[in-house]
PDB file of N, CA and C in Angstrom:
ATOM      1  N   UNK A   1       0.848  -1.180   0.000  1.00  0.00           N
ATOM      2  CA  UNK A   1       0.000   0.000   0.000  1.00  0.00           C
ATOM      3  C   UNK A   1       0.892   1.242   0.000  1.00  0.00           C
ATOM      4  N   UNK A   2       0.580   2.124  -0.533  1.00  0.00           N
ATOM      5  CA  UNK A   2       1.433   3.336  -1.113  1.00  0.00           C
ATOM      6  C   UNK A   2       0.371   4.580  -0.317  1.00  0.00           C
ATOM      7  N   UNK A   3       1.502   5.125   0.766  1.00  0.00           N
ATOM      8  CA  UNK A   3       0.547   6.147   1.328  1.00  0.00           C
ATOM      9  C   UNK A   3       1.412   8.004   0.629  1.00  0.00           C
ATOM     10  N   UNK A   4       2.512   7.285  -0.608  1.00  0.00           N
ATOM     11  CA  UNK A   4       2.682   8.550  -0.852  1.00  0.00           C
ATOM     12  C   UNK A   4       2.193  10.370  -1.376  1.00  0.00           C
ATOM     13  N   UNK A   5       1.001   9.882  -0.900  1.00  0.00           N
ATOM     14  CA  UNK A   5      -0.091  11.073  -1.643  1.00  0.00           C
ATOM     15  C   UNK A   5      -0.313  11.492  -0.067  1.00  0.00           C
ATOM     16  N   UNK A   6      -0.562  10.820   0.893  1.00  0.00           N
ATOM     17  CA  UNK A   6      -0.488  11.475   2.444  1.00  0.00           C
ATOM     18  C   UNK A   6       0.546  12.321   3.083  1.00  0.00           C
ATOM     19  N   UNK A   7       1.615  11.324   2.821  1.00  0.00           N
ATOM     20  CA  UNK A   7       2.844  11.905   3.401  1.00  0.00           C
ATOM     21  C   UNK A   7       4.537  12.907   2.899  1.00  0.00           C
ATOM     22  N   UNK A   8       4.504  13.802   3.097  1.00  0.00           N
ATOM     23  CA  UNK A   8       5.432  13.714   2.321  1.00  0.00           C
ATOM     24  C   UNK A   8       7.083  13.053   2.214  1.00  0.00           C
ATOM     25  N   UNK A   9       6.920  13.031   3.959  1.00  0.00           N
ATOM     26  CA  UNK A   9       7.683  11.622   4.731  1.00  0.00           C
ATOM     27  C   UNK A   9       7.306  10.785   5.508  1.00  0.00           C
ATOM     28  N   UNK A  10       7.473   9.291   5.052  1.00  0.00           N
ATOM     29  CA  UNK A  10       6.657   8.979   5.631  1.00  0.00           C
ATOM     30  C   UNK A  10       7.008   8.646   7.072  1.00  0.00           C
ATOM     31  N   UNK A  11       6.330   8.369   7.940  1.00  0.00           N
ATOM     32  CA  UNK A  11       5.366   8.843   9.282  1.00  0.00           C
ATOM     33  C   UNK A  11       6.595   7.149   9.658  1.00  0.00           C
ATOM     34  N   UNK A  12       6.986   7.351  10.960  1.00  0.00           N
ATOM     35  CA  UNK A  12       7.301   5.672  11.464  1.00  0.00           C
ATOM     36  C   UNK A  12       6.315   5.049  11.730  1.00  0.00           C
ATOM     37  N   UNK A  13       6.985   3.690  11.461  1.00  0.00           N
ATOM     38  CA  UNK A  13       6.103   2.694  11.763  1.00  0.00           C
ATOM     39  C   UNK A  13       4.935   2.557  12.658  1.00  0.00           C
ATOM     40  N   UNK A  14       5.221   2.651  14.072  1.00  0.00           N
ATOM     41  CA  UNK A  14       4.514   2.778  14.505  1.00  0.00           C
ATOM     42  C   UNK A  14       3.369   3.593  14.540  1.00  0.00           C
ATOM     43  N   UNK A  15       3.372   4.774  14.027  1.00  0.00           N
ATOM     44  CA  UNK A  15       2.093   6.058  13.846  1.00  0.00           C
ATOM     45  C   UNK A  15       1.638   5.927  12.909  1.00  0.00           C
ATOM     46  N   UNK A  16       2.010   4.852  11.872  1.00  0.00           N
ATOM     47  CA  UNK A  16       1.156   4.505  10.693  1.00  0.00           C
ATOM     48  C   UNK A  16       0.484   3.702  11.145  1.00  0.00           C
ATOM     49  N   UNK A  17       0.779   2.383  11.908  1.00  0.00           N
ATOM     50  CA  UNK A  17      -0.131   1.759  12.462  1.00  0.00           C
ATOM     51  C   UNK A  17      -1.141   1.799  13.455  1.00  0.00           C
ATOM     52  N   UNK A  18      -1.054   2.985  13.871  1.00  0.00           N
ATOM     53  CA  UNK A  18      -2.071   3.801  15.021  1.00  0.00           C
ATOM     54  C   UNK A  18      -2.980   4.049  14.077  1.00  0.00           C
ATOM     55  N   UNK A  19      -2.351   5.164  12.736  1.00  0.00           N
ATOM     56  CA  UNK A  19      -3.699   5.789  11.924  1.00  0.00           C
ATOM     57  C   UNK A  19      -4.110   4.357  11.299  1.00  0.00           C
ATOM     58  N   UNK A  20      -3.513   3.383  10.607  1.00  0.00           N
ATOM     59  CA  UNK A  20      -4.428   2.301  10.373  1.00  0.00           C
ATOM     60  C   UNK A  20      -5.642   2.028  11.190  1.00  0.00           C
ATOM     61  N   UNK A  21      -5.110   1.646  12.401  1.00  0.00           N
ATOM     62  CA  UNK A  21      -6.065   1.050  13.395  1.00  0.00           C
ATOM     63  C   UNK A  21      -7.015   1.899  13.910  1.00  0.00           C
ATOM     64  N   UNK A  22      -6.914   3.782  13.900  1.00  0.00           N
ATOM     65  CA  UNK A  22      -8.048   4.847  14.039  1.00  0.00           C
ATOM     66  C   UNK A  22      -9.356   4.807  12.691  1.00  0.00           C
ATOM     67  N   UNK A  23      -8.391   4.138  11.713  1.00  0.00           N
ATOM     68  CA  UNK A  23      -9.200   4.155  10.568  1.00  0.00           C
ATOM     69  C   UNK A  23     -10.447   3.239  10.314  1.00  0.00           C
ATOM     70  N   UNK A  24      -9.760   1.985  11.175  1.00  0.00           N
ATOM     71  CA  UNK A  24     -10.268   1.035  11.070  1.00  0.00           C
ATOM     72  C   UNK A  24     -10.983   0.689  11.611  1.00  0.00           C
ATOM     73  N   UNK A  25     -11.580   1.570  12.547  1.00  0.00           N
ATOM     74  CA  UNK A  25     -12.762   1.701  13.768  1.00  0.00           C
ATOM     75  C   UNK A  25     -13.648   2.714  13.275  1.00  0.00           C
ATOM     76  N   UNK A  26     -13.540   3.470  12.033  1.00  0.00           N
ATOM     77  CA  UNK A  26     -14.515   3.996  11.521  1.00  0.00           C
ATOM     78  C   UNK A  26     -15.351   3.101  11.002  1.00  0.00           C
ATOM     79  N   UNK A  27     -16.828   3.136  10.954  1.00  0.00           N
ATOM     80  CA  UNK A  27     -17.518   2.857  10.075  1.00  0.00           C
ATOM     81  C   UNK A  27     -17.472   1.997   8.825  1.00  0.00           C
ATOM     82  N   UNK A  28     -18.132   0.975   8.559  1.00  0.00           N
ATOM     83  CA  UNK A  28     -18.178   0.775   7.191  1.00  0.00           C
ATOM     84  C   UNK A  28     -18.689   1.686   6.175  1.00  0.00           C
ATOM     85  N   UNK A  29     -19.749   2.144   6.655  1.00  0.00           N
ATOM     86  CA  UNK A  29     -20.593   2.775   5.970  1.00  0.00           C
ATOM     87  C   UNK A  29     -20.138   3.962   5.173  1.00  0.00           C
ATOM     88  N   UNK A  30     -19.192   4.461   6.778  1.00  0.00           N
ATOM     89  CA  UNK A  30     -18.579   5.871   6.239  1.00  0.00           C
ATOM     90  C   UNK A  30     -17.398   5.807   4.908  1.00  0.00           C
ATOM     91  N   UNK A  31     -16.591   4.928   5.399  1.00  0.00           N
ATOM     92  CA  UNK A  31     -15.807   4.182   4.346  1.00  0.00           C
ATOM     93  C   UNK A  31     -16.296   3.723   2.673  1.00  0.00           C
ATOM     94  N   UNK A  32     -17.509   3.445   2.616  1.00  0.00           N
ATOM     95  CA  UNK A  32     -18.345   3.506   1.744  1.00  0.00           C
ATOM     96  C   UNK A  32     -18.713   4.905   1.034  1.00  0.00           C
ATOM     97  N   UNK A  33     -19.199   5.362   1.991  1.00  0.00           N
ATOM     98  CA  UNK A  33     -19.724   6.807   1.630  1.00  0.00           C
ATOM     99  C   UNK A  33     -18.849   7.987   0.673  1.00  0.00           C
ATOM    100  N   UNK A  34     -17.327   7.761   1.667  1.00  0.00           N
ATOM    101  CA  UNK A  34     -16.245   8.528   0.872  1.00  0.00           C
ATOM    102  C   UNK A  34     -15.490   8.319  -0.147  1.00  0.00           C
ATOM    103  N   UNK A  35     -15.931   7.085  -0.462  1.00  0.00           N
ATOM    104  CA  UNK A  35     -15.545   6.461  -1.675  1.00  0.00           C
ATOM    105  C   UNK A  35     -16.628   7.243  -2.862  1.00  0.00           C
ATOM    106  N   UNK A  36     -17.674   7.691  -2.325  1.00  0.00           N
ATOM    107  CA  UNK A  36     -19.199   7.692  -3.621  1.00  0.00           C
ATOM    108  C   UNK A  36     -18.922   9.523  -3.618  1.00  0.00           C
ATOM    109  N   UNK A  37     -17.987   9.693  -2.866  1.00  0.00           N
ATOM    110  CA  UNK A  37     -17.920  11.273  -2.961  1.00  0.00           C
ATOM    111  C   UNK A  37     -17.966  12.114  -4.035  1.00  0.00           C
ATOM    112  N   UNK A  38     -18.736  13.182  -4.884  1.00  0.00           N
ATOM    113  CA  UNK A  38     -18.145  13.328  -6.269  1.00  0.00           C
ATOM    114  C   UNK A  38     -17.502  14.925  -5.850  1.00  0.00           C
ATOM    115  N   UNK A  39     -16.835  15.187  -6.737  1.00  0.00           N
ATOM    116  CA  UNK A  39     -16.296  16.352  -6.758  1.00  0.00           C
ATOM    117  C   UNK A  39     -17.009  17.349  -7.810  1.00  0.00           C
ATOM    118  N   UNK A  40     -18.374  17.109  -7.884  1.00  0.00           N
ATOM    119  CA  UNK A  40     -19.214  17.764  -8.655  1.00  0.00           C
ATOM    120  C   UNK A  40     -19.751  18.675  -7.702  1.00  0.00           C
ATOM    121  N   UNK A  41     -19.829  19.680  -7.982  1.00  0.00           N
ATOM    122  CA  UNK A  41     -20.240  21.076  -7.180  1.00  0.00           C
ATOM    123  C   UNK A  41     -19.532  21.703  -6.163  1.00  0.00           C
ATOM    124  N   UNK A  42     -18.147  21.302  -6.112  1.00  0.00           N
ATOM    125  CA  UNK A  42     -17.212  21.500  -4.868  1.00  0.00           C
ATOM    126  C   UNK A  42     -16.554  23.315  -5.056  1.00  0.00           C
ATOM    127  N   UNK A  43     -16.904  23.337  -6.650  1.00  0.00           N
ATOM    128  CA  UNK A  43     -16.337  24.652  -6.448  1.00  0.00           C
ATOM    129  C   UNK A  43     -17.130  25.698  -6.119  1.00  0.00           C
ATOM    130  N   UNK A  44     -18.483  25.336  -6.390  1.00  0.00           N
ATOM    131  CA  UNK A  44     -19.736  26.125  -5.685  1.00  0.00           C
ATOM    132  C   UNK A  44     -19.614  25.887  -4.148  1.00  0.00           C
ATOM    133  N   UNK A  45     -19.876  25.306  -3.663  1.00  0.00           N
ATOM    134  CA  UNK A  45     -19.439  24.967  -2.188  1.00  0.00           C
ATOM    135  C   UNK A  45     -18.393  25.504  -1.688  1.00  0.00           C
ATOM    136  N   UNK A  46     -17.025  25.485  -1.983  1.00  0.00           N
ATOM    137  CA  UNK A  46     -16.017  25.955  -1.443  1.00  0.00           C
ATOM    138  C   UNK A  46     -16.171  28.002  -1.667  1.00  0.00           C
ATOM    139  N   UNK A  47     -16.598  28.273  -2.301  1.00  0.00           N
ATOM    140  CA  UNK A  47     -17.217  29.636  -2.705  1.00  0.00           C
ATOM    141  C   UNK A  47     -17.681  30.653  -1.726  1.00  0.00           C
ATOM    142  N   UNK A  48     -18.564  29.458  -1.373  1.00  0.00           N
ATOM    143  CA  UNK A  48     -20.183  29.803  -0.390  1.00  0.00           C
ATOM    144  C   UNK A  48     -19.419  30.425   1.161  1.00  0.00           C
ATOM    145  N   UNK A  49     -18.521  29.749   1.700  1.00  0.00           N
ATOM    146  CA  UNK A  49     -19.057  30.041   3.229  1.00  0.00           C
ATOM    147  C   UNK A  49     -17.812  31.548   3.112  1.00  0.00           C
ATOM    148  N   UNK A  50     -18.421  32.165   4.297  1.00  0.00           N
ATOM    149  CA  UNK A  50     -17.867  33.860   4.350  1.00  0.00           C
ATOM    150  C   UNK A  50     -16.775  33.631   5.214  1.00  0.00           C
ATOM    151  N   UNK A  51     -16.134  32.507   5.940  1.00  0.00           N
ATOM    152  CA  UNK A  51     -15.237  32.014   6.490  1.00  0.00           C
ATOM    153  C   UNK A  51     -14.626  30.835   6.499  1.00  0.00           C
ATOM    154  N   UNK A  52     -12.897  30.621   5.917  1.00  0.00           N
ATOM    155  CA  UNK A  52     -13.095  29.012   5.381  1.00  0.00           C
ATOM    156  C   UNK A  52     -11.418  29.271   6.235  1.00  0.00           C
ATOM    157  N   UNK A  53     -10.840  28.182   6.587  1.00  0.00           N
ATOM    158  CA  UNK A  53      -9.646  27.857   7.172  1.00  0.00           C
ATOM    159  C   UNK A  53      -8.751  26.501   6.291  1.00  0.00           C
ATOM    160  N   UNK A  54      -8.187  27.218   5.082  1.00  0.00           N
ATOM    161  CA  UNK A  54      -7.049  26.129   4.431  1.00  0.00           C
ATOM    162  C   UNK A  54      -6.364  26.111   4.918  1.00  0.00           C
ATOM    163  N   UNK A  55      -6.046  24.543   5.314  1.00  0.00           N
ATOM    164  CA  UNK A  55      -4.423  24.016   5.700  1.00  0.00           C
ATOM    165  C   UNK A  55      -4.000  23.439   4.591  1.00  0.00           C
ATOM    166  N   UNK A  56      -2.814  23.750   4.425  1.00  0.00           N
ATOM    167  CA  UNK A  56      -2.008  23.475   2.753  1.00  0.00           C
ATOM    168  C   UNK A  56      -0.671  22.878   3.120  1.00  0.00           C
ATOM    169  N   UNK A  57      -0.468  21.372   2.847  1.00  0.00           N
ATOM    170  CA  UNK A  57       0.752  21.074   2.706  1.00  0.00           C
ATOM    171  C   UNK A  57       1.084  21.072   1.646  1.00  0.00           C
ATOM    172  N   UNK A  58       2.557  21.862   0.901  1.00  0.00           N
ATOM    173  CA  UNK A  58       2.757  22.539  -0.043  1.00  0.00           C
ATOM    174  C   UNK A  58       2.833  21.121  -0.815  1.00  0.00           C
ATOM    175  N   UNK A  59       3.912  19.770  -0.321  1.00  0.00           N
ATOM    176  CA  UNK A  59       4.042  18.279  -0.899  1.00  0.00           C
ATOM    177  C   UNK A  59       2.784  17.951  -1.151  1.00  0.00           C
ATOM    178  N   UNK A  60       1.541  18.333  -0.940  1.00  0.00           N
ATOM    179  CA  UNK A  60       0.057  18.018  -1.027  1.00  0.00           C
ATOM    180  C   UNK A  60      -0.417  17.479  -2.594  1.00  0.00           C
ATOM    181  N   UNK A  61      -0.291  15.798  -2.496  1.00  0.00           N
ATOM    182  CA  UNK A  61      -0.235  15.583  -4.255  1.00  0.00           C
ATOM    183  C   UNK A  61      -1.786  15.804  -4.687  1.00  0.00           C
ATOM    184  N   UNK A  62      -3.330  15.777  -3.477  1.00  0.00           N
ATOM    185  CA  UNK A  62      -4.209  15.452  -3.859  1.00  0.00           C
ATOM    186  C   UNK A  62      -4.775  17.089  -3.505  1.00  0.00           C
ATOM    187  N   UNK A  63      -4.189  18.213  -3.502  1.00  0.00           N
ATOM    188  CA  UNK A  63      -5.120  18.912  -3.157  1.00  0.00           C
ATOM    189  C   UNK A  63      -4.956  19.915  -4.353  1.00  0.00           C
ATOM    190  N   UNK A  64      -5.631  21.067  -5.037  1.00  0.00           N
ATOM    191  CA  UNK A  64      -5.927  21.788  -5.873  1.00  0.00           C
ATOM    192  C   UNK A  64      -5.621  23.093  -5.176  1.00  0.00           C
ATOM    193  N   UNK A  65      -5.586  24.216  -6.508  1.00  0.00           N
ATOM    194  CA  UNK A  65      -5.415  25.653  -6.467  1.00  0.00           C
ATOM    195  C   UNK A  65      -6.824  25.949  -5.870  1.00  0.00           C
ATOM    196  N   UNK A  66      -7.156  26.312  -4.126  1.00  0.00           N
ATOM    197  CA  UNK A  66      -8.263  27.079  -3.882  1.00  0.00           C
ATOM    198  C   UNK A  66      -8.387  28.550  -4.062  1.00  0.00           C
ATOM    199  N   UNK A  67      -8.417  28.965  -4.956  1.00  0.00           N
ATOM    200  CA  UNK A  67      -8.855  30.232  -4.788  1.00  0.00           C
ATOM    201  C   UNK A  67      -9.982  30.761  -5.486  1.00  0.00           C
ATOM    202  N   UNK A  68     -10.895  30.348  -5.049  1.00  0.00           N
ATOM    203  CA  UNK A  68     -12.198  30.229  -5.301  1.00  0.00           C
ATOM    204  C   UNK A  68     -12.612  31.270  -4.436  1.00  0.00           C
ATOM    205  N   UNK A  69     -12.739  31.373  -3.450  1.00  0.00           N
ATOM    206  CA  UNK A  69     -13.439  32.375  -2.175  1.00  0.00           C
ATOM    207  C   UNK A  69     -11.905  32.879  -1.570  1.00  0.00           C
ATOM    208  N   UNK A  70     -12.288  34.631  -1.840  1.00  0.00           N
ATOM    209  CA  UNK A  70     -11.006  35.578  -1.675  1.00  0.00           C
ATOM    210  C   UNK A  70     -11.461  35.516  -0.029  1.00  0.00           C
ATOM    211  N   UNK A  71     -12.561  35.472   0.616  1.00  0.00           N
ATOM    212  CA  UNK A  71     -12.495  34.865   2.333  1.00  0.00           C
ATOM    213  C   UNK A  71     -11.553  33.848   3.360  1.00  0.00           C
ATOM    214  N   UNK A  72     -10.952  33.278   1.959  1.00  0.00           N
ATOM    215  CA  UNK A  72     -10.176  32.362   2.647  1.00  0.00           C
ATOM    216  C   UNK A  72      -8.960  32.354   3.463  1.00  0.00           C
ATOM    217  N   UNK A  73      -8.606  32.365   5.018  1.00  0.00           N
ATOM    218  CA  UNK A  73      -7.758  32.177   5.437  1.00  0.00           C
ATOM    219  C   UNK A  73      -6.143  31.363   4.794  1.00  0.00           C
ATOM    220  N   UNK A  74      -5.708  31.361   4.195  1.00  0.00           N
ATOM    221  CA  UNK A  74      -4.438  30.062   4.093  1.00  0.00           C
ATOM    222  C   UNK A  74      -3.248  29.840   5.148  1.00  0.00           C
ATOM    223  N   UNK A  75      -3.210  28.879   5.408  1.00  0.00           N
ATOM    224  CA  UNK A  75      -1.959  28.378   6.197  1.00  0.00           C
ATOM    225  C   UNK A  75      -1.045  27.180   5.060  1.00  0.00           C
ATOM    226  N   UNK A  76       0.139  27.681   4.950  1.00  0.00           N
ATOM    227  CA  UNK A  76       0.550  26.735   4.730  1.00  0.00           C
ATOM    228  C   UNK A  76       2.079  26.176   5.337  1.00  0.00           C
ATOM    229  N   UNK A  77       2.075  24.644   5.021  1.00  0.00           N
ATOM    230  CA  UNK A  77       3.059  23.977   5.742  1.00  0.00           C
ATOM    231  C   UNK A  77       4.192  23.686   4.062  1.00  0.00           C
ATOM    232  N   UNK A  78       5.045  24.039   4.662  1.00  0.00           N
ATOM    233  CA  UNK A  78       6.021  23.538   3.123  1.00  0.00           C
ATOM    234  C   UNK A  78       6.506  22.261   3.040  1.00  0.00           C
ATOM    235  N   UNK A  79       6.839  21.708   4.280  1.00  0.00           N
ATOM    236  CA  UNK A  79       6.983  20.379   3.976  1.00  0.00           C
ATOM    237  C   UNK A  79       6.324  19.137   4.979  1.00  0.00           C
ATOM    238  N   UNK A  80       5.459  19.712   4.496  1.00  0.00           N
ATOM    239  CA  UNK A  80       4.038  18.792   4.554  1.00  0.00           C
ATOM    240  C   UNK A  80       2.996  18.651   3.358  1.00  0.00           C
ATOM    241  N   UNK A  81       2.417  17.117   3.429  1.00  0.00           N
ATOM    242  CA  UNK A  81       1.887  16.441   2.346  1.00  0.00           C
ATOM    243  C   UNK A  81       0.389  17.377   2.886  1.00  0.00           C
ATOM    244  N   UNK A  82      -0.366  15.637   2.624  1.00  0.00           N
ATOM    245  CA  UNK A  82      -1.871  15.675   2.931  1.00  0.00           C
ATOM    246  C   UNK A  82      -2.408  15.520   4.538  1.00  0.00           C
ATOM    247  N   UNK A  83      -1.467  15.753   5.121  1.00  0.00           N
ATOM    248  CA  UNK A  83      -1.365  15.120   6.490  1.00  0.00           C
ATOM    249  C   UNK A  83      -0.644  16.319   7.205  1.00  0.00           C
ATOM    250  N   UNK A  84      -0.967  17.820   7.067  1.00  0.00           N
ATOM    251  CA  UNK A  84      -0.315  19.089   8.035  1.00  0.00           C
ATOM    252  C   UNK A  84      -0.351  18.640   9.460  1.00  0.00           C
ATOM    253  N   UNK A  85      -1.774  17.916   9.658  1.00  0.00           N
ATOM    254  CA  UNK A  85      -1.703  18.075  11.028  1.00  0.00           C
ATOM    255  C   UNK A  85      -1.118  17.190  11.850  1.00  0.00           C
ATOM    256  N   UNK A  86      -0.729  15.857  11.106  1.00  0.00           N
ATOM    257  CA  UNK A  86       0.588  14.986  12.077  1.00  0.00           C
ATOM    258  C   UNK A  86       1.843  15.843  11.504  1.00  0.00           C
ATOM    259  N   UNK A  87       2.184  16.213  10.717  1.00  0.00           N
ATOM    260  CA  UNK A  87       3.455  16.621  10.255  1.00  0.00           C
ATOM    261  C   UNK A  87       3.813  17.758  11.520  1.00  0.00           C
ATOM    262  N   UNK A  88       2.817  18.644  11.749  1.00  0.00           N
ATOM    263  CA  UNK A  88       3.010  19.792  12.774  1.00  0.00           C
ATOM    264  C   UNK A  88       1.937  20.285  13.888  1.00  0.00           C
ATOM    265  N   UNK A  89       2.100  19.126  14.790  1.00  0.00           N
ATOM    266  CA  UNK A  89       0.418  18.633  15.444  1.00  0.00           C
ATOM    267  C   UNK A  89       0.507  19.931  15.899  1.00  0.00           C
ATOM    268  N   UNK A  90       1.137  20.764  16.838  1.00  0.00           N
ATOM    269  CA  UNK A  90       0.867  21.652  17.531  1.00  0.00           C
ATOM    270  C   UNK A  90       0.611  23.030  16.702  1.00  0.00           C
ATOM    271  N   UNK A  91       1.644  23.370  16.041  1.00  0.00           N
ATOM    272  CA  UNK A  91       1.462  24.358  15.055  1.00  0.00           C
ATOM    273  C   UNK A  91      -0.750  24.351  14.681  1.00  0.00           C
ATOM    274  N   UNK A  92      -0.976  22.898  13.905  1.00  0.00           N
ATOM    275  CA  UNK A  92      -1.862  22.530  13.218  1.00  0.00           C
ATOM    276  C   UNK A  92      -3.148  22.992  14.404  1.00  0.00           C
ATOM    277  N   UNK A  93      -2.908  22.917  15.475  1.00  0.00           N
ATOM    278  CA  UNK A  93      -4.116  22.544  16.572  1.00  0.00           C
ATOM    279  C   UNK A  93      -4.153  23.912  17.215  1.00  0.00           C
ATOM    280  N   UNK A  94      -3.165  24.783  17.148  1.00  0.00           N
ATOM    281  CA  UNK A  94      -2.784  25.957  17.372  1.00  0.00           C
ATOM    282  C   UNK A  94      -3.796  26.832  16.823  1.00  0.00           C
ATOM    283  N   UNK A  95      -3.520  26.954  15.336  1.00  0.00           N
ATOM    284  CA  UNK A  95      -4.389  27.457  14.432  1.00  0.00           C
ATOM    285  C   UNK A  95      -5.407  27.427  14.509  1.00  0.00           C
ATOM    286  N   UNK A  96      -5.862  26.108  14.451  1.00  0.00           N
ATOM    287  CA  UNK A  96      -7.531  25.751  14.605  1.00  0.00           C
ATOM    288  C   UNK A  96      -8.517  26.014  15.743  1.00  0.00           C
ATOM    289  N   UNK A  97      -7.975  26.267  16.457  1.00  0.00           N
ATOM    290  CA  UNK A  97      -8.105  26.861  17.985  1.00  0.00           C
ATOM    291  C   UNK A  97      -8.036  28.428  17.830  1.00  0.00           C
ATOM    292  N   UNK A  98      -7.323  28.930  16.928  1.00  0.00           N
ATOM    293  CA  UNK A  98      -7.624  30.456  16.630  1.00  0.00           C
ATOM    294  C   UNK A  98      -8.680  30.451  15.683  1.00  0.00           C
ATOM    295  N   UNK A  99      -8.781  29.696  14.938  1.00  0.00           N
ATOM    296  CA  UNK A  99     -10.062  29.945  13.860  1.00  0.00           C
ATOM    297  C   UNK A  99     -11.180  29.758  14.221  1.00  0.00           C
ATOM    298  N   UNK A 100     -10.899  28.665  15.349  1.00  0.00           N
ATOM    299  CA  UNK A 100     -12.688  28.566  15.739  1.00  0.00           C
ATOM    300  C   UNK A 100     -13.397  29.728  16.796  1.00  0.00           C
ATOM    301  N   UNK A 101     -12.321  29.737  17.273  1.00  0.00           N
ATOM    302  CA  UNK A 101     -12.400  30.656  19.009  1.00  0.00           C
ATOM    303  C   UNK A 101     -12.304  32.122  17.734  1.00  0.00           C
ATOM    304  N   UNK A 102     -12.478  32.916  16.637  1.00  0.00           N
ATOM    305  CA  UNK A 102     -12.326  33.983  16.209  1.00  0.00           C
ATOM    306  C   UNK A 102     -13.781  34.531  15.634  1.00  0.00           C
TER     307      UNK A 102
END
Protein backbone atom coordinates (compact mmCIF):
# COMPACT_ATOMS: atom_id res chain seq x y z
CA UNK A 1 0.00 0.00 0.00
CA UNK A 2 1.43 3.34 -1.11
CA UNK A 3 0.55 6.15 1.33
CA UNK A 4 2.68 8.55 -0.85
CA UNK A 5 -0.09 11.07 -1.64
CA UNK A 6 -0.49 11.47 2.44
CA UNK A 7 2.84 11.91 3.40
CA UNK A 8 5.43 13.71 2.32
CA UNK A 9 7.68 11.62 4.73
CA UNK A 10 6.66 8.98 5.63
CA UNK A 11 5.37 8.84 9.28
CA UNK A 12 7.30 5.67 11.46
CA UNK A 13 6.10 2.69 11.76
CA UNK A 14 4.51 2.78 14.51
CA UNK A 15 2.09 6.06 13.85
CA UNK A 16 1.16 4.50 10.69
CA UNK A 17 -0.13 1.76 12.46
CA UNK A 18 -2.07 3.80 15.02
CA UNK A 19 -3.70 5.79 11.92
CA UNK A 20 -4.43 2.30 10.37
CA UNK A 21 -6.06 1.05 13.40
CA UNK A 22 -8.05 4.85 14.04
CA UNK A 23 -9.20 4.15 10.57
CA UNK A 24 -10.27 1.04 11.07
CA UNK A 25 -12.76 1.70 13.77
CA UNK A 26 -14.51 4.00 11.52
CA UNK A 27 -17.52 2.86 10.08
CA UNK A 28 -18.18 0.78 7.19
CA UNK A 29 -20.59 2.78 5.97
CA UNK A 30 -18.58 5.87 6.24
CA UNK A 31 -15.81 4.18 4.35
CA UNK A 32 -18.35 3.51 1.74
CA UNK A 33 -19.72 6.81 1.63
CA UNK A 34 -16.24 8.53 0.87
CA UNK A 35 -15.55 6.46 -1.67
CA UNK A 36 -19.20 7.69 -3.62
CA UNK A 37 -17.92 11.27 -2.96
CA UNK A 38 -18.15 13.33 -6.27
CA UNK A 39 -16.30 16.35 -6.76
CA UNK A 40 -19.21 17.76 -8.65
CA UNK A 41 -20.24 21.08 -7.18
CA UNK A 42 -17.21 21.50 -4.87
CA UNK A 43 -16.34 24.65 -6.45
CA UNK A 44 -19.74 26.13 -5.69
CA UNK A 45 -19.44 24.97 -2.19
CA UNK A 46 -16.02 25.96 -1.44
CA UNK A 47 -17.22 29.64 -2.71
CA UNK A 48 -20.18 29.80 -0.39
CA UNK A 49 -19.06 30.04 3.23
CA UNK A 50 -17.87 33.86 4.35
CA UNK A 51 -15.24 32.01 6.49
CA UNK A 52 -13.09 29.01 5.38
CA UNK A 53 -9.65 27.86 7.17
CA UNK A 54 -7.05 26.13 4.43
CA UNK A 55 -4.42 24.02 5.70
CA UNK A 56 -2.01 23.48 2.75
CA UNK A 57 0.75 21.07 2.71
CA UNK A 58 2.76 22.54 -0.04
CA UNK A 59 4.04 18.28 -0.90
CA UNK A 60 0.06 18.02 -1.03
CA UNK A 61 -0.24 15.58 -4.26
CA UNK A 62 -4.21 15.45 -3.86
CA UNK A 63 -5.12 18.91 -3.16
CA UNK A 64 -5.93 21.79 -5.87
CA UNK A 65 -5.41 25.65 -6.47
CA UNK A 66 -8.26 27.08 -3.88
CA UNK A 67 -8.86 30.23 -4.79
CA UNK A 68 -12.20 30.23 -5.30
CA UNK A 69 -13.44 32.37 -2.18
CA UNK A 70 -11.01 35.58 -1.67
CA UNK A 71 -12.50 34.86 2.33
CA UNK A 72 -10.18 32.36 2.65
CA UNK A 73 -7.76 32.18 5.44
CA UNK A 74 -4.44 30.06 4.09
CA UNK A 75 -1.96 28.38 6.20
CA UNK A 76 0.55 26.74 4.73
CA UNK A 77 3.06 23.98 5.74
CA UNK A 78 6.02 23.54 3.12
CA UNK A 79 6.98 20.38 3.98
CA UNK A 80 4.04 18.79 4.55
CA UNK A 81 1.89 16.44 2.35
CA UNK A 82 -1.87 15.68 2.93
CA UNK A 83 -1.36 15.12 6.49
CA UNK A 84 -0.32 19.09 8.04
CA UNK A 85 -1.70 18.07 11.03
CA UNK A 86 0.59 14.99 12.08
CA UNK A 87 3.46 16.62 10.26
CA UNK A 88 3.01 19.79 12.77
CA UNK A 89 0.42 18.63 15.44
CA UNK A 90 0.87 21.65 17.53
CA UNK A 91 1.46 24.36 15.06
CA UNK A 92 -1.86 22.53 13.22
CA UNK A 93 -4.12 22.54 16.57
CA UNK A 94 -2.78 25.96 17.37
CA UNK A 95 -4.39 27.46 14.43
CA UNK A 96 -7.53 25.75 14.60
CA UNK A 97 -8.10 26.86 17.98
CA UNK A 98 -7.62 30.46 16.63
CA UNK A 99 -10.06 29.95 13.86
CA UNK A 100 -12.69 28.57 15.74
CA UNK A 101 -12.40 30.66 19.01
CA UNK A 102 -12.33 33.98 16.21
Amino acid sequence: MSFCLLFAVPPPDADLKRMLVFNGMVPREVHQAVMQISIEGLDEAFAKPSRMLVTFGVRDALLRVLDLNPSVQLSIYPEAGHAPFYKQPRRFNAELAAFASS
